[in-house]
C-alpha atoms as a PDB file:
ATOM      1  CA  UNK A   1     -45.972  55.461  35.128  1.00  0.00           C
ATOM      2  CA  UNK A   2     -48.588  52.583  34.582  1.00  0.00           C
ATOM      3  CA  UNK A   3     -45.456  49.961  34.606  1.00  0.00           C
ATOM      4  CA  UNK A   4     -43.721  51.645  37.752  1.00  0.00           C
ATOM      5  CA  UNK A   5     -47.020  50.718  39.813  1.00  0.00           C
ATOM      6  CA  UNK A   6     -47.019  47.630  37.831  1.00  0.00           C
ATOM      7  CA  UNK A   7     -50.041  48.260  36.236  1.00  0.00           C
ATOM      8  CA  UNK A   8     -48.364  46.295  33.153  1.00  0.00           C
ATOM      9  CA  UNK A   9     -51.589  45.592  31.369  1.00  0.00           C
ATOM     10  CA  UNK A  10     -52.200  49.434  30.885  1.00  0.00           C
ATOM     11  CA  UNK A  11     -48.914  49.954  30.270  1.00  0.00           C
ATOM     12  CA  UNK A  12     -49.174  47.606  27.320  1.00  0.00           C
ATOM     13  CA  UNK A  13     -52.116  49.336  26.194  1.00  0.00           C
ATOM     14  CA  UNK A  14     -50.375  52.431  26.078  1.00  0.00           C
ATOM     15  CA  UNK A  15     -47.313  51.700  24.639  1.00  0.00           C
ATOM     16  CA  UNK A  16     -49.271  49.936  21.517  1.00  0.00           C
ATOM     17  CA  UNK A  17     -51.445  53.191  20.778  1.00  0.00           C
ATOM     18  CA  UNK A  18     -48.203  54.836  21.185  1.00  0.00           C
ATOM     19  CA  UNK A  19     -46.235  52.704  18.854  1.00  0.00           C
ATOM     20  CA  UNK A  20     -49.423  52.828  16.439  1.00  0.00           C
ATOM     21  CA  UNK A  21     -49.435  56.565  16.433  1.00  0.00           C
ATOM     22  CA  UNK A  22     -45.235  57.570  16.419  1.00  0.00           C
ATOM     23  CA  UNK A  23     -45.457  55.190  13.078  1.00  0.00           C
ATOM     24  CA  UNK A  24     -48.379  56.912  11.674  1.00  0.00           C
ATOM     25  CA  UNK A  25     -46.147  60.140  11.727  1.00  0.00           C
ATOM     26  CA  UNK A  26     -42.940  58.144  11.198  1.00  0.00           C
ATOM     27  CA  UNK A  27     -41.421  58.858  14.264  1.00  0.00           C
ATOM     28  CA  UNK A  28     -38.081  56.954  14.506  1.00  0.00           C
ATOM     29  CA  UNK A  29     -37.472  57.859  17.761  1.00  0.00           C
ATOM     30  CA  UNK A  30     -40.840  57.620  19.155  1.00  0.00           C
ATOM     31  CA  UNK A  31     -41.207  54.407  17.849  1.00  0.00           C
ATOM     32  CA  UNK A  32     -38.010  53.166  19.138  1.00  0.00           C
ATOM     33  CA  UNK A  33     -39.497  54.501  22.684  1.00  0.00           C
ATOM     34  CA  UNK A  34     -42.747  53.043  22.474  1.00  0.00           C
ATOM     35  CA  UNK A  35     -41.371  49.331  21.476  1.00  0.00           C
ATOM     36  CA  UNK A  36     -38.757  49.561  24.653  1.00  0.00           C
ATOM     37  CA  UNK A  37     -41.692  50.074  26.946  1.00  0.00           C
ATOM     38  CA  UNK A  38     -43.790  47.775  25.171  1.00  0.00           C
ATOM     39  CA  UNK A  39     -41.313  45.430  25.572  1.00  0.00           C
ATOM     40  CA  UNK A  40     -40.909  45.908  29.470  1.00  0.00           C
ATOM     41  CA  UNK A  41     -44.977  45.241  29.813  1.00  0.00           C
ATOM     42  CA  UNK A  42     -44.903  41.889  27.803  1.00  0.00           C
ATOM     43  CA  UNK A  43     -42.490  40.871  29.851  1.00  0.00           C
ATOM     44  CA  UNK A  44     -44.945  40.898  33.090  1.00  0.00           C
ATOM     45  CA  UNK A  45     -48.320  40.214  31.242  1.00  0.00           C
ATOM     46  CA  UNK A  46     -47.126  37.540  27.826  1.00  0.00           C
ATOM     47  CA  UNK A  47     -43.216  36.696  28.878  1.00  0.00           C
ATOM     48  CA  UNK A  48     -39.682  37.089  28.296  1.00  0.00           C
ATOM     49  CA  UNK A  49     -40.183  35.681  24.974  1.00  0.00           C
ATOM     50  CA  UNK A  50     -42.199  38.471  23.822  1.00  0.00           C
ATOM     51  CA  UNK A  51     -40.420  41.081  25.297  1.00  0.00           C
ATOM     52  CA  UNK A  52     -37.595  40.189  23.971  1.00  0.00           C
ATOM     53  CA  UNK A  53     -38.687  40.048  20.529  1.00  0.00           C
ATOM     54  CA  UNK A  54     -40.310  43.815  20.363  1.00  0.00           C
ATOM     55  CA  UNK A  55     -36.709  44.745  21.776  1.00  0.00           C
ATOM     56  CA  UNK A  56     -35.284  43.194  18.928  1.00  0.00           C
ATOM     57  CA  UNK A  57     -37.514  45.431  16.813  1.00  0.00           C
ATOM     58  CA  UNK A  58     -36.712  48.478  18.775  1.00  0.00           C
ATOM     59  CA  UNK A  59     -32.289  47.211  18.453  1.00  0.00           C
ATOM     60  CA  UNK A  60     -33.548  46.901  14.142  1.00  0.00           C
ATOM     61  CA  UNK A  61     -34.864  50.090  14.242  1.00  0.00           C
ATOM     62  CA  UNK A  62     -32.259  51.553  16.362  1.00  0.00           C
ATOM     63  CA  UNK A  63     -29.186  50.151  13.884  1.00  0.00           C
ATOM     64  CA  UNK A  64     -31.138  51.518  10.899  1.00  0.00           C
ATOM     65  CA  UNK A  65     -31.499  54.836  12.142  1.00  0.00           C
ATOM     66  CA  UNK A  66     -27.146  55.177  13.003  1.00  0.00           C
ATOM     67  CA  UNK A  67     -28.781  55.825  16.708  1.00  0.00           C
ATOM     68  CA  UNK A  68     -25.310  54.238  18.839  1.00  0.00           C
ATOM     69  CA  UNK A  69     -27.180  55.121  22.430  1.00  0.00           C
ATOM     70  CA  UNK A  70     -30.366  53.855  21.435  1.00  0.00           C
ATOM     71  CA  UNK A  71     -28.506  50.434  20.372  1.00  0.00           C
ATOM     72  CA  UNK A  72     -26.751  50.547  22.990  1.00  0.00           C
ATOM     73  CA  UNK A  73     -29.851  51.040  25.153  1.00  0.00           C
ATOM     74  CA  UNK A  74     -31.716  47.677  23.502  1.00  0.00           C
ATOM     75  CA  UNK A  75     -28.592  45.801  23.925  1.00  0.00           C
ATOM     76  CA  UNK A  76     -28.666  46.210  27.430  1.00  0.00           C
ATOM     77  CA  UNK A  77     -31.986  45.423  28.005  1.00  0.00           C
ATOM     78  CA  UNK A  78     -32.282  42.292  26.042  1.00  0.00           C
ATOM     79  CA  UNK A  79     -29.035  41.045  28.094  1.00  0.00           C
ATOM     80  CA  UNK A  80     -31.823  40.443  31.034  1.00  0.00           C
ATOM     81  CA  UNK A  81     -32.762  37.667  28.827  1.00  0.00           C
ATOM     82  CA  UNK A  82     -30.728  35.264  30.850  1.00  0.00           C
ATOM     83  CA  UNK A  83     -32.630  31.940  29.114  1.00  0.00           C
ATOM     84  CA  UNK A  84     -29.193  31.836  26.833  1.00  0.00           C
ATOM     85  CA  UNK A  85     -26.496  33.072  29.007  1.00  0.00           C
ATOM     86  CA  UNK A  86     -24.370  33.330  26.677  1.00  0.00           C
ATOM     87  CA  UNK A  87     -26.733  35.247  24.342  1.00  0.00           C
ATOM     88  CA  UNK A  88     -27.202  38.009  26.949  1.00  0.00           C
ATOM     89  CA  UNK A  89     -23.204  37.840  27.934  1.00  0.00           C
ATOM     90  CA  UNK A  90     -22.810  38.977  24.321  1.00  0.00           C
ATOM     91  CA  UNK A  91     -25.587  41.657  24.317  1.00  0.00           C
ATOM     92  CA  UNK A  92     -24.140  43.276  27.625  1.00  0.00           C
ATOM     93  CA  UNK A  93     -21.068  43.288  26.288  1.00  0.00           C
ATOM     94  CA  UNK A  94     -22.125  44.776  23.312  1.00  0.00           C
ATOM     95  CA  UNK A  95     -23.771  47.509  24.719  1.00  0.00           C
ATOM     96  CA  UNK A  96     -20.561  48.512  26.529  1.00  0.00           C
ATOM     97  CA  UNK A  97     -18.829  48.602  23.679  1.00  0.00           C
ATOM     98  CA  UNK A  98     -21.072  50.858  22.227  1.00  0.00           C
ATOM     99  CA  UNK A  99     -21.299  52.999  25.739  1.00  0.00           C
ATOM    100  CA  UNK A 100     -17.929  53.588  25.488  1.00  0.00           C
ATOM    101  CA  UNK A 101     -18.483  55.661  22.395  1.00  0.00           C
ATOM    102  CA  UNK A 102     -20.828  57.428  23.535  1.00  0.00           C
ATOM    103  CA  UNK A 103     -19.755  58.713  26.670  1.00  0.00           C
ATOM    104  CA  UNK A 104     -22.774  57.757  28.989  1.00  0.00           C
ATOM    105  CA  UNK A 105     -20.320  57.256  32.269  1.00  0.00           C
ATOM    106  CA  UNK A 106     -23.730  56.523  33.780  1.00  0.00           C
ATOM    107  CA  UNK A 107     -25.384  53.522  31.646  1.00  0.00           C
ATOM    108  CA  UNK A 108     -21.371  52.453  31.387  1.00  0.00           C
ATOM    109  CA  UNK A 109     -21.215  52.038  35.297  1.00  0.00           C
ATOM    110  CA  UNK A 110     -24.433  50.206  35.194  1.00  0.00           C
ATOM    111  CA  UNK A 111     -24.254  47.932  32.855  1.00  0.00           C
ATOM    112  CA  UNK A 112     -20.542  46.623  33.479  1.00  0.00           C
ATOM    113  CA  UNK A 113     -22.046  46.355  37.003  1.00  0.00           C
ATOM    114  CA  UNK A 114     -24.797  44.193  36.033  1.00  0.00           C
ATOM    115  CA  UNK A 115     -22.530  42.273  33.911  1.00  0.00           C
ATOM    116  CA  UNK A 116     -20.049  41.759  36.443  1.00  0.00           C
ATOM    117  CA  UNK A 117     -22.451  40.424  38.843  1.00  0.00           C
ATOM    118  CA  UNK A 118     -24.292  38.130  36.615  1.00  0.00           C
ATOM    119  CA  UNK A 119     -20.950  36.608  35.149  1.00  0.00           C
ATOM    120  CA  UNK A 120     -19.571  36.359  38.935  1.00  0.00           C
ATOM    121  CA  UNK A 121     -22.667  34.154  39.322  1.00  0.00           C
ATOM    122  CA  UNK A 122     -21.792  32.317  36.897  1.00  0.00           C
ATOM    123  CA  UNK A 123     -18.674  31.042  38.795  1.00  0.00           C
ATOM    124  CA  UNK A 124     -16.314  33.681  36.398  1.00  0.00           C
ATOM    125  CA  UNK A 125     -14.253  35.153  39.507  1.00  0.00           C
ATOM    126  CA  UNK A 126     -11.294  36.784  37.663  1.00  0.00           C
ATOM    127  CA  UNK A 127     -13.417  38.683  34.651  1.00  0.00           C
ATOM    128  CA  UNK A 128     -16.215  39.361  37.233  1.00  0.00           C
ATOM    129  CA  UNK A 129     -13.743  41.093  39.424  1.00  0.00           C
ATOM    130  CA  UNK A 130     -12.293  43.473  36.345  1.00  0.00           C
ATOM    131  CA  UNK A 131     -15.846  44.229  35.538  1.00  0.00           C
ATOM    132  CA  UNK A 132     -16.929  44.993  38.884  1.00  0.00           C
ATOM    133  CA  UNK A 133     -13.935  47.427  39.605  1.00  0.00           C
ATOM    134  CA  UNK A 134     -14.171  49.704  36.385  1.00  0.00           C
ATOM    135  CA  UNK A 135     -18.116  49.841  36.935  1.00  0.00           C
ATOM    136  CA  UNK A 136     -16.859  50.813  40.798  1.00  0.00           C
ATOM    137  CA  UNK A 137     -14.314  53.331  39.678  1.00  0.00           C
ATOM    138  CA  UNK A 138     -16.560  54.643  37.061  1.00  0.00           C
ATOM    139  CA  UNK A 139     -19.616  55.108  39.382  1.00  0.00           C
ATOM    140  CA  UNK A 140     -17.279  56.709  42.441  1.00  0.00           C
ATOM    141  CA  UNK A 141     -16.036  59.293  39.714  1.00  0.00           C
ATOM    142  CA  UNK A 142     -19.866  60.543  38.629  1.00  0.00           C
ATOM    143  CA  UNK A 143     -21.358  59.676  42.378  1.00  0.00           C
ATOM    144  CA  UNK A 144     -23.396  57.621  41.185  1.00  0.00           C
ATOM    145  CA  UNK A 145     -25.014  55.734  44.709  1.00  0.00           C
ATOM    146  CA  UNK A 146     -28.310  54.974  43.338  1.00  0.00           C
ATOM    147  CA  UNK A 147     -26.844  52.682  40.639  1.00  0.00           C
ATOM    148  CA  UNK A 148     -24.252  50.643  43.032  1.00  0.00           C
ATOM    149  CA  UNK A 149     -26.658  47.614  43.466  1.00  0.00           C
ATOM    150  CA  UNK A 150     -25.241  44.690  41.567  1.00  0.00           C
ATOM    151  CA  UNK A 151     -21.495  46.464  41.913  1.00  0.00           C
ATOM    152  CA  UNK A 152     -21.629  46.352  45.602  1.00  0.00           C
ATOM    153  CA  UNK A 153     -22.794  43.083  46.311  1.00  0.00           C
ATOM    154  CA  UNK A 154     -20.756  41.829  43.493  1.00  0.00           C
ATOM    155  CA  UNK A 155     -17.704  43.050  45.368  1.00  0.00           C
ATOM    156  CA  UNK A 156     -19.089  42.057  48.851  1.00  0.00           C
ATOM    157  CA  UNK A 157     -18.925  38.637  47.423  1.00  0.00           C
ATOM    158  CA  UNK A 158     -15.528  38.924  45.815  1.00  0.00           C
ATOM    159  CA  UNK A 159     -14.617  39.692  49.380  1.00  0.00           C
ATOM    160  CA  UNK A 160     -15.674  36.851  50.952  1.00  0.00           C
ATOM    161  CA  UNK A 161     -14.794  34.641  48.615  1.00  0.00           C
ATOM    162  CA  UNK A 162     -11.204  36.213  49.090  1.00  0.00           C
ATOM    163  CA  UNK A 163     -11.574  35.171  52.392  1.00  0.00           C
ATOM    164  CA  UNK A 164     -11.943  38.838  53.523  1.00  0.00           C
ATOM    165  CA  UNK A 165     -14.909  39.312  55.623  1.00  0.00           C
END
Protein backbone atom coordinates (compact mmCIF):
# COMPACT_ATOMS: atom_id res chain seq x y z
CA UNK A 1 0.00 0.00 0.00
CA UNK A 2 2.96 2.38 1.01
CA UNK A 3 4.22 2.17 -2.87
CA UNK A 4 0.58 2.66 -4.37
CA UNK A 5 0.54 6.22 -2.56
CA UNK A 6 4.08 6.40 -3.48
CA UNK A 7 5.27 6.46 -0.22
CA UNK A 8 8.41 4.46 -1.75
CA UNK A 9 10.73 5.17 1.12
CA UNK A 10 8.39 3.18 3.55
CA UNK A 11 7.78 0.85 1.18
CA UNK A 12 11.48 0.10 1.07
CA UNK A 13 11.55 -0.10 4.66
CA UNK A 14 9.04 -2.62 4.67
CA UNK A 15 9.93 -4.79 2.12
CA UNK A 16 13.65 -5.11 3.76
CA UNK A 17 12.21 -6.20 7.31
CA UNK A 18 10.12 -8.37 5.24
CA UNK A 19 12.82 -9.90 3.19
CA UNK A 20 14.95 -10.07 6.57
CA UNK A 21 12.25 -11.97 8.33
CA UNK A 22 10.71 -14.58 5.25
CA UNK A 23 14.69 -15.61 5.20
CA UNK A 24 14.94 -16.02 8.84
CA UNK A 25 12.14 -18.73 8.45
CA UNK A 26 13.30 -19.69 4.95
CA UNK A 27 10.46 -18.65 3.20
CA UNK A 28 11.03 -19.18 -0.58
CA UNK A 29 8.10 -17.66 -1.52
CA UNK A 30 8.01 -14.88 0.85
CA UNK A 31 11.27 -13.98 0.00
CA UNK A 32 10.69 -14.04 -3.62
CA UNK A 33 7.67 -11.48 -2.67
CA UNK A 34 9.49 -9.27 -0.55
CA UNK A 35 12.57 -8.77 -3.18
CA UNK A 36 9.79 -7.96 -6.11
CA UNK A 37 8.48 -5.14 -3.99
CA UNK A 38 11.73 -4.18 -2.83
CA UNK A 39 12.67 -3.94 -6.12
CA UNK A 40 9.67 -1.65 -7.26
CA UNK A 41 10.72 0.96 -4.23
CA UNK A 42 14.46 1.22 -5.33
CA UNK A 43 13.37 1.97 -8.38
CA UNK A 44 11.69 5.45 -7.14
CA UNK A 45 14.06 6.19 -4.12
CA UNK A 46 18.03 4.55 -5.49
CA UNK A 47 17.18 3.77 -9.46
CA UNK A 48 16.59 1.40 -12.11
CA UNK A 49 19.90 0.03 -11.48
CA UNK A 50 19.04 -1.19 -8.17
CA UNK A 51 15.83 -2.37 -8.84
CA UNK A 52 16.80 -4.26 -11.29
CA UNK A 53 19.39 -6.06 -9.54
CA UNK A 54 17.09 -7.28 -6.37
CA UNK A 55 14.78 -8.55 -9.34
CA UNK A 56 17.51 -10.48 -10.52
CA UNK A 57 17.73 -11.99 -7.04
CA UNK A 58 14.07 -12.56 -6.81
CA UNK A 59 14.33 -14.34 -11.05
CA UNK A 60 17.66 -16.59 -9.01
CA UNK A 61 15.54 -17.48 -6.43
CA UNK A 62 12.57 -18.03 -8.50
CA UNK A 63 14.62 -20.59 -11.11
CA UNK A 64 15.99 -22.41 -8.04
CA UNK A 65 12.84 -23.04 -6.51
CA UNK A 66 11.17 -24.78 -10.25
CA UNK A 67 8.57 -21.69 -9.54
CA UNK A 68 7.63 -21.12 -13.77
CA UNK A 69 4.98 -18.11 -12.71
CA UNK A 70 7.17 -16.58 -10.35
CA UNK A 71 9.99 -16.52 -13.24
CA UNK A 72 7.83 -15.61 -15.36
CA UNK A 73 6.65 -12.80 -13.07
CA UNK A 74 10.54 -11.32 -12.64
CA UNK A 75 11.01 -11.63 -16.27
CA UNK A 76 8.41 -9.33 -16.93
CA UNK A 77 9.24 -6.88 -14.64
CA UNK A 78 12.87 -6.52 -15.34
CA UNK A 79 11.78 -6.06 -19.20
CA UNK A 80 10.81 -2.30 -17.90
CA UNK A 81 14.46 -1.97 -17.82
CA UNK A 82 14.47 -0.34 -21.19
CA UNK A 83 18.39 1.07 -20.69
CA UNK A 84 19.31 -2.19 -23.04
CA UNK A 85 16.45 -2.63 -25.31
CA UNK A 86 17.39 -5.46 -26.38
CA UNK A 87 18.01 -6.90 -22.88
CA UNK A 88 14.37 -6.24 -21.87
CA UNK A 89 13.06 -7.45 -25.58
CA UNK A 90 14.55 -10.76 -24.44
CA UNK A 91 13.16 -10.74 -20.84
CA UNK A 92 9.52 -9.96 -22.17
CA UNK A 93 9.79 -12.44 -24.41
CA UNK A 94 10.89 -14.76 -22.05
CA UNK A 95 8.30 -14.34 -19.75
CA UNK A 96 5.75 -15.18 -22.46
CA UNK A 97 7.24 -18.09 -23.14
CA UNK A 98 7.00 -19.14 -19.81
CA UNK A 99 3.17 -17.64 -19.54
CA UNK A 100 2.25 -19.80 -22.04
CA UNK A 101 2.91 -22.75 -19.80
CA UNK A 102 1.33 -21.68 -17.29
CA UNK A 103 -1.88 -20.66 -18.41
CA UNK A 104 -2.13 -17.04 -16.92
CA UNK A 105 -4.42 -15.70 -20.08
CA UNK A 106 -4.22 -12.57 -17.94
CA UNK A 107 -0.32 -11.72 -17.38
CA UNK A 108 -0.16 -13.36 -21.21
CA UNK A 109 -2.48 -10.48 -22.55
CA UNK A 110 -0.45 -8.02 -20.66
CA UNK A 111 2.71 -8.60 -21.27
CA UNK A 112 2.52 -9.34 -25.18
CA UNK A 113 0.67 -5.98 -24.95
CA UNK A 114 3.41 -4.19 -23.39
CA UNK A 115 5.77 -5.84 -25.64
CA UNK A 116 3.98 -5.04 -28.64
CA UNK A 117 3.82 -1.47 -27.86
CA UNK A 118 7.32 -0.96 -26.80
CA UNK A 119 8.74 -2.88 -29.95
CA UNK A 120 6.14 -0.78 -32.22
CA UNK A 121 8.09 2.15 -30.74
CA UNK A 122 10.85 0.95 -31.70
CA UNK A 123 9.91 1.38 -35.42
CA UNK A 124 9.12 -2.83 -35.56
CA UNK A 125 5.60 -2.42 -37.42
CA UNK A 126 5.06 -6.01 -38.68
CA UNK A 127 6.09 -8.04 -35.21
CA UNK A 128 4.44 -5.17 -33.21
CA UNK A 129 1.25 -5.75 -35.06
CA UNK A 130 1.29 -9.84 -34.37
CA UNK A 131 1.97 -9.02 -30.80
CA UNK A 132 -0.59 -6.52 -30.40
CA UNK A 133 -3.41 -8.74 -31.98
CA UNK A 134 -2.88 -12.04 -29.88
CA UNK A 135 -2.58 -9.76 -26.63
CA UNK A 136 -6.08 -8.16 -28.24
CA UNK A 137 -7.66 -11.50 -28.92
CA UNK A 138 -6.44 -12.88 -25.73
CA UNK A 139 -7.71 -9.97 -23.54
CA UNK A 140 -11.35 -9.80 -25.56
CA UNK A 141 -11.66 -13.64 -24.69
CA UNK A 142 -11.10 -13.13 -20.59
CA UNK A 143 -12.66 -9.31 -20.71
CA UNK A 144 -9.99 -8.09 -19.64
CA UNK A 145 -10.64 -3.85 -20.08
CA UNK A 146 -8.53 -2.79 -17.29
CA UNK A 147 -5.38 -4.25 -18.89
CA UNK A 148 -5.99 -2.82 -22.66
CA UNK A 149 -3.62 0.22 -22.16
CA UNK A 150 -0.52 -0.34 -24.23
CA UNK A 151 -2.77 -2.86 -26.65
CA UNK A 152 -5.10 -0.15 -27.55
CA UNK A 153 -2.98 2.59 -28.28
CA UNK A 154 -0.60 0.23 -29.85
CA UNK A 155 -3.32 -0.59 -32.35
CA UNK A 156 -4.64 3.05 -32.56
CA UNK A 157 -1.25 3.70 -33.92
CA UNK A 158 -1.06 0.74 -36.23
CA UNK A 159 -4.15 2.40 -37.58
CA UNK A 160 -2.93 5.47 -38.42
CA UNK A 161 0.04 4.51 -39.59
CA UNK A 162 -2.11 2.26 -42.01
CA UNK A 163 -3.47 5.29 -43.04
CA UNK A 164 -6.80 4.41 -41.32
CA UNK A 165 -7.95 7.12 -39.14
Amino acid sequence: MAAVVQQFDAARSVAQECLEVFRKFEDKEGEYESLMSLGRALQFVEGMEQRTAVQRQALALARSMGDVWRQANALAMLGWDQRDPRQGRAYWEESITLLRQTGDWLYLARTLGILGFTILSNGELEPAEKLLEEAYGLSQQIYDREGEEFILTGKSQLSLLHGDF
